[in-house]
C-alpha atoms as a PDB file:
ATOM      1  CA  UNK A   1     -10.821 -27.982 -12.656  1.00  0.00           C
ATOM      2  CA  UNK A   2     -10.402 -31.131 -13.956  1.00  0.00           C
ATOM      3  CA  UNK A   3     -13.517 -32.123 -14.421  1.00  0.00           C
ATOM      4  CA  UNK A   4     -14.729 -28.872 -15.452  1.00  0.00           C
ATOM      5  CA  UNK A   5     -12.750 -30.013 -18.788  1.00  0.00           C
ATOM      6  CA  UNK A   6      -9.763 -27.294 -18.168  1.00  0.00           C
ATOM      7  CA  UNK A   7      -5.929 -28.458 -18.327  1.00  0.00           C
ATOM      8  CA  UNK A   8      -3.030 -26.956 -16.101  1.00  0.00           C
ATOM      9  CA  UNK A   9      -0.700 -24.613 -18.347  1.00  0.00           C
ATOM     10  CA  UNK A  10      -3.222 -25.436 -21.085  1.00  0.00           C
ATOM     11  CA  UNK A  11      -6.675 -23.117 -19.944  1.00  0.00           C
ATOM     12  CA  UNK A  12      -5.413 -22.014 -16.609  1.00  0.00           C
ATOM     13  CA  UNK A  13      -2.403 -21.932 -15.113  1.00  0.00           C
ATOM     14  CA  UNK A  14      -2.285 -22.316 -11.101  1.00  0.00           C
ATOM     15  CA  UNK A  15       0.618 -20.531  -9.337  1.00  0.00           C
ATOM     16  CA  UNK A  16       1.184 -21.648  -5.949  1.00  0.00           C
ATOM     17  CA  UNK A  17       2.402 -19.744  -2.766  1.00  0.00           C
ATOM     18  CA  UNK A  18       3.249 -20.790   0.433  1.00  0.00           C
ATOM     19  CA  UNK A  19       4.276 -18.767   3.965  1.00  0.00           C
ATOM     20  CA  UNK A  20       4.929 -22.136   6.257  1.00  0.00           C
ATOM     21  CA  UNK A  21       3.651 -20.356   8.712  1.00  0.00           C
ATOM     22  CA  UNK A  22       5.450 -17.483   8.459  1.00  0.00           C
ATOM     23  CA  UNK A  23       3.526 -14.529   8.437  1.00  0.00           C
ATOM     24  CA  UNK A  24       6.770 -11.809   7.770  1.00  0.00           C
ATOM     25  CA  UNK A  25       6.563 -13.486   4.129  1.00  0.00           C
ATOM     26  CA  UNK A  26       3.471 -13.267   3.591  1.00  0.00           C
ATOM     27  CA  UNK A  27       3.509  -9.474   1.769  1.00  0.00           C
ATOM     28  CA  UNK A  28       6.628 -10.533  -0.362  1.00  0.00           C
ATOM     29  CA  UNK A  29       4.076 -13.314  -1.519  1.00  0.00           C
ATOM     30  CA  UNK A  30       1.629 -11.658  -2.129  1.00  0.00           C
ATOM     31  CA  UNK A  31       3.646  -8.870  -4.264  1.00  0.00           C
ATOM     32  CA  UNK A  32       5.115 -11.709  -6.166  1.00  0.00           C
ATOM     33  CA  UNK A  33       1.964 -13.177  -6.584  1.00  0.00           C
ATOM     34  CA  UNK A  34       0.636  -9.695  -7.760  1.00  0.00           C
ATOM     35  CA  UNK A  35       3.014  -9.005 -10.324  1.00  0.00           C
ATOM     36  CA  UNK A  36       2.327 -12.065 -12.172  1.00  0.00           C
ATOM     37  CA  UNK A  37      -0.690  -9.789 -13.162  1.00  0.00           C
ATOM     38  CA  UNK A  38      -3.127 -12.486 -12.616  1.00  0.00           C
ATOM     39  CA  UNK A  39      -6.911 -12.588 -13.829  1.00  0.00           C
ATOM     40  CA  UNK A  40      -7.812 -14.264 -10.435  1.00  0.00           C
ATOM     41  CA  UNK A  41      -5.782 -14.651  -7.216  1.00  0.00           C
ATOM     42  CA  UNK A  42      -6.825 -16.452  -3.766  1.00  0.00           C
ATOM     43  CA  UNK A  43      -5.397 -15.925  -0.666  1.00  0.00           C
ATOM     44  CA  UNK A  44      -6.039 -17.394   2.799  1.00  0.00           C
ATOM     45  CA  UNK A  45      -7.897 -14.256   3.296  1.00  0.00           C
ATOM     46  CA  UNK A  46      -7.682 -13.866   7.748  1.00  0.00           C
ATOM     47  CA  UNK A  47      -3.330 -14.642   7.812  1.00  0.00           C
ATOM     48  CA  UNK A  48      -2.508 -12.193   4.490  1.00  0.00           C
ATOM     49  CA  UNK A  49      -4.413  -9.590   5.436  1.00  0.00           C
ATOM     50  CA  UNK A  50      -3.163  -9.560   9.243  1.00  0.00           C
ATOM     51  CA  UNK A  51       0.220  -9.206   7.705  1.00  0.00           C
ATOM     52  CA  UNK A  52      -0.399  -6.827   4.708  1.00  0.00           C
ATOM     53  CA  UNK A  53      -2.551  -4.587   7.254  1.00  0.00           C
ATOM     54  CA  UNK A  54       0.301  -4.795  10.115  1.00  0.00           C
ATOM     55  CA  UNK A  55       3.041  -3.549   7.070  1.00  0.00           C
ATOM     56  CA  UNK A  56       0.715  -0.731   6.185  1.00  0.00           C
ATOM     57  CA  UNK A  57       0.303   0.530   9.999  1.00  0.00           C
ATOM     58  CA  UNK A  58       3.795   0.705  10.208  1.00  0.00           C
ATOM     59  CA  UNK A  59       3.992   2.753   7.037  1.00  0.00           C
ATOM     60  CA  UNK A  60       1.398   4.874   7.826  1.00  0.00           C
ATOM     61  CA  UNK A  61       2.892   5.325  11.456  1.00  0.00           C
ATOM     62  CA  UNK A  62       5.894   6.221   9.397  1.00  0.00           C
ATOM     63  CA  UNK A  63       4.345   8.637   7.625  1.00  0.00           C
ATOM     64  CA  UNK A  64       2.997  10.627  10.621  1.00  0.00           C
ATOM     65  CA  UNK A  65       5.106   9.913  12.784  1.00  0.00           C
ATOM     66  CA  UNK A  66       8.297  10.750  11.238  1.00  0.00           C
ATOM     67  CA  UNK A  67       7.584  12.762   8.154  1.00  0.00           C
ATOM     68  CA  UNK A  68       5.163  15.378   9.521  1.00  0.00           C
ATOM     69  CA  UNK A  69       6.731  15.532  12.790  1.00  0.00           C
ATOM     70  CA  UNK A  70      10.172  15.918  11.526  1.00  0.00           C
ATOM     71  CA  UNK A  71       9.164  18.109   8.429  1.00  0.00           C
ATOM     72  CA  UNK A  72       7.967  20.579  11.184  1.00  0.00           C
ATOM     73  CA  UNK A  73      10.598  20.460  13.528  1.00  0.00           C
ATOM     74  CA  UNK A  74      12.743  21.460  10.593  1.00  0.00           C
ATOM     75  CA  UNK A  75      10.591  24.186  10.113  1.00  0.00           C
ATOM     76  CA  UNK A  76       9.525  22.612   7.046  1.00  0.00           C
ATOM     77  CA  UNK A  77       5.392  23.233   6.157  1.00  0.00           C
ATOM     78  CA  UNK A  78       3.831  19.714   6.860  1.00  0.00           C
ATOM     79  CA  UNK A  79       1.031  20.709   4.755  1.00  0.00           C
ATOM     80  CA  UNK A  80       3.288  19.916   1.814  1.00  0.00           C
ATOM     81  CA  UNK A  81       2.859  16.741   2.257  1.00  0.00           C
ATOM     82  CA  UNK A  82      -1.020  17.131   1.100  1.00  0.00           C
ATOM     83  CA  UNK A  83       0.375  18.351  -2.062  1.00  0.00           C
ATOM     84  CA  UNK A  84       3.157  15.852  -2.861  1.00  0.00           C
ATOM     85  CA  UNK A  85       0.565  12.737  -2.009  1.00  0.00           C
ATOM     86  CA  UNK A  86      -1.768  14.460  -4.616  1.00  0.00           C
ATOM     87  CA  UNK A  87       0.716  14.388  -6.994  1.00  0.00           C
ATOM     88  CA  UNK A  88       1.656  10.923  -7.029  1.00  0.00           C
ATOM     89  CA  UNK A  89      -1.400   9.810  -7.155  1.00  0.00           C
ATOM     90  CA  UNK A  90      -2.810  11.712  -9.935  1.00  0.00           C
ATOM     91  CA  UNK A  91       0.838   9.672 -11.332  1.00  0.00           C
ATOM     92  CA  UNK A  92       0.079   6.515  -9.930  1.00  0.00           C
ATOM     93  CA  UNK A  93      -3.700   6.906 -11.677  1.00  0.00           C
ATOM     94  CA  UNK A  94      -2.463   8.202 -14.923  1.00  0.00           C
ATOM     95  CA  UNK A  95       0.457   4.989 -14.895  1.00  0.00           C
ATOM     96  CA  UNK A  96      -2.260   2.637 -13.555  1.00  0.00           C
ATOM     97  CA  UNK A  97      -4.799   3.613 -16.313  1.00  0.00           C
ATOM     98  CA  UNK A  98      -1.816   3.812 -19.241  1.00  0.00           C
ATOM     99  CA  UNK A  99      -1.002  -0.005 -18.556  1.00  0.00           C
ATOM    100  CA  UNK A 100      -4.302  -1.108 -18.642  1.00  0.00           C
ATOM    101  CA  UNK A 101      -5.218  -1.877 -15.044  1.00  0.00           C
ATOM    102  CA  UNK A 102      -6.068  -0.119 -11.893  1.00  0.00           C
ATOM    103  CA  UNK A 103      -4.331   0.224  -8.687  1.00  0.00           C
ATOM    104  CA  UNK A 104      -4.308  -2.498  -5.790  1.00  0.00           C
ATOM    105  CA  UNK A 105      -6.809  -2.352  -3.230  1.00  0.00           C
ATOM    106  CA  UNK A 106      -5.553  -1.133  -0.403  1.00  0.00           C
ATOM    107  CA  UNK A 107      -6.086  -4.102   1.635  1.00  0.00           C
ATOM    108  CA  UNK A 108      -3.727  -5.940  -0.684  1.00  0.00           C
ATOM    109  CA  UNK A 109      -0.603  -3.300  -0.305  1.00  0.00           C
ATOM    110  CA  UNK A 110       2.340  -2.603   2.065  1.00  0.00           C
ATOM    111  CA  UNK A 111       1.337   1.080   1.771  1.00  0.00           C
ATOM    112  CA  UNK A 112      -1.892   2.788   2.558  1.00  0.00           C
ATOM    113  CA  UNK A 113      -3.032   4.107  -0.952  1.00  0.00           C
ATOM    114  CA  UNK A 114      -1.680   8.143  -1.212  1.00  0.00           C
ATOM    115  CA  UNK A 115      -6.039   9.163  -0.237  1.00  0.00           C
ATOM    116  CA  UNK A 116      -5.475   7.510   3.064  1.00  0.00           C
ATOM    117  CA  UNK A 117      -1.489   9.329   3.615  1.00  0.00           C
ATOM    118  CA  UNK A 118      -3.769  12.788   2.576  1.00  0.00           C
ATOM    119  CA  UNK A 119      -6.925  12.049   4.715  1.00  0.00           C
ATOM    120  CA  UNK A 120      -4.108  11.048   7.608  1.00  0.00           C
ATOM    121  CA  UNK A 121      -1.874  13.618   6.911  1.00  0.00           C
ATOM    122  CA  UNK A 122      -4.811  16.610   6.502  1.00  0.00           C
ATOM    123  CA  UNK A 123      -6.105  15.138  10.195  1.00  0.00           C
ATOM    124  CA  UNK A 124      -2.849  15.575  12.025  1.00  0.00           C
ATOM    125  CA  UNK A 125      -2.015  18.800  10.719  1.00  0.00           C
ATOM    126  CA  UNK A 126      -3.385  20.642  13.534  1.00  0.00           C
ATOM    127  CA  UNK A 127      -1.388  18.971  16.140  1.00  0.00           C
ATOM    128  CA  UNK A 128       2.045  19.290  13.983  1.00  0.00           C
ATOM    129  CA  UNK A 129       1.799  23.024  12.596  1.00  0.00           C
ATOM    130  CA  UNK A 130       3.126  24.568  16.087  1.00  0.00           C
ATOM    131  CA  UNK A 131       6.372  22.692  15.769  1.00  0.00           C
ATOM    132  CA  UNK A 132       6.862  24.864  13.223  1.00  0.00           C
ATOM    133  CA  UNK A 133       6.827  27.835  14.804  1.00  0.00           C
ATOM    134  CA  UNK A 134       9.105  26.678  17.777  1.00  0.00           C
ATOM    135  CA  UNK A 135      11.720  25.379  14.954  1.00  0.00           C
ATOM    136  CA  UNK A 136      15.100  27.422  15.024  1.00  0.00           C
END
């Protein structure tokens, strides 16, 4: 950058992150990194994304596992869950677009983005509905 004419903390200023090898801090880095709001950020793309994706799947799992399956045990409707995802993210959208930027990639979250959660959610319905009907 240097010889590109540009000055640390003058044109550009470079914020460093660094796991040690530790790929369990990885996505705090990365949401650290993110809320700096930053014009440009680089990652070592194969070890963030292993850990960001491997968060995600566990939230996901979460999601289907436990939500929908307890929701219908309950006797709750699982299919409410469609409804509540499309709320937040016509939220999420309308914050997003209100503060000037748009929402993460999903590659670059802890969470699958709420389209995934109602694509997910919409394809296990089928198996999770007749836990309803053998709720008390």
């Amino acid at each position: 950058m240097r010889e590109l004419g540009h000055v640390d903390g003058r044109n550009y200023r470079l914020e460093v992150r660094w796991s040690d090898g530790q790929l369990d801090r990885l996505p705090a880095l990365a949401r650290e990194s993110l809320q700096l709001k930053p014009d440009v950020a680089i990652a070592a793309p194969v070890l963030s994304a292993q850990a960001l994706n491997s968060e995600a799947k566990q939230e996901a799992d979460a999601d289907l596992l436990v939500s929908l399956e307890l929701t219908a045990r309950a006797g709750g409707d699982p299919r409410a869950g469609v409804t509540v995802r499309q709320r937040m993210s016509r939220l999420s959208q309308s914050s997003a677009q209100g503060a000037g930027r748009g929402q993460a990639p999903q590659f670059l979250s802890t969470h699958p983005s709420n389209e995934s959660r109602i694509k997910k959610t919409e394809a296990n319905l089928p198996e999770v509905l007749p836990l309803c009907k053998k709720a008390p």
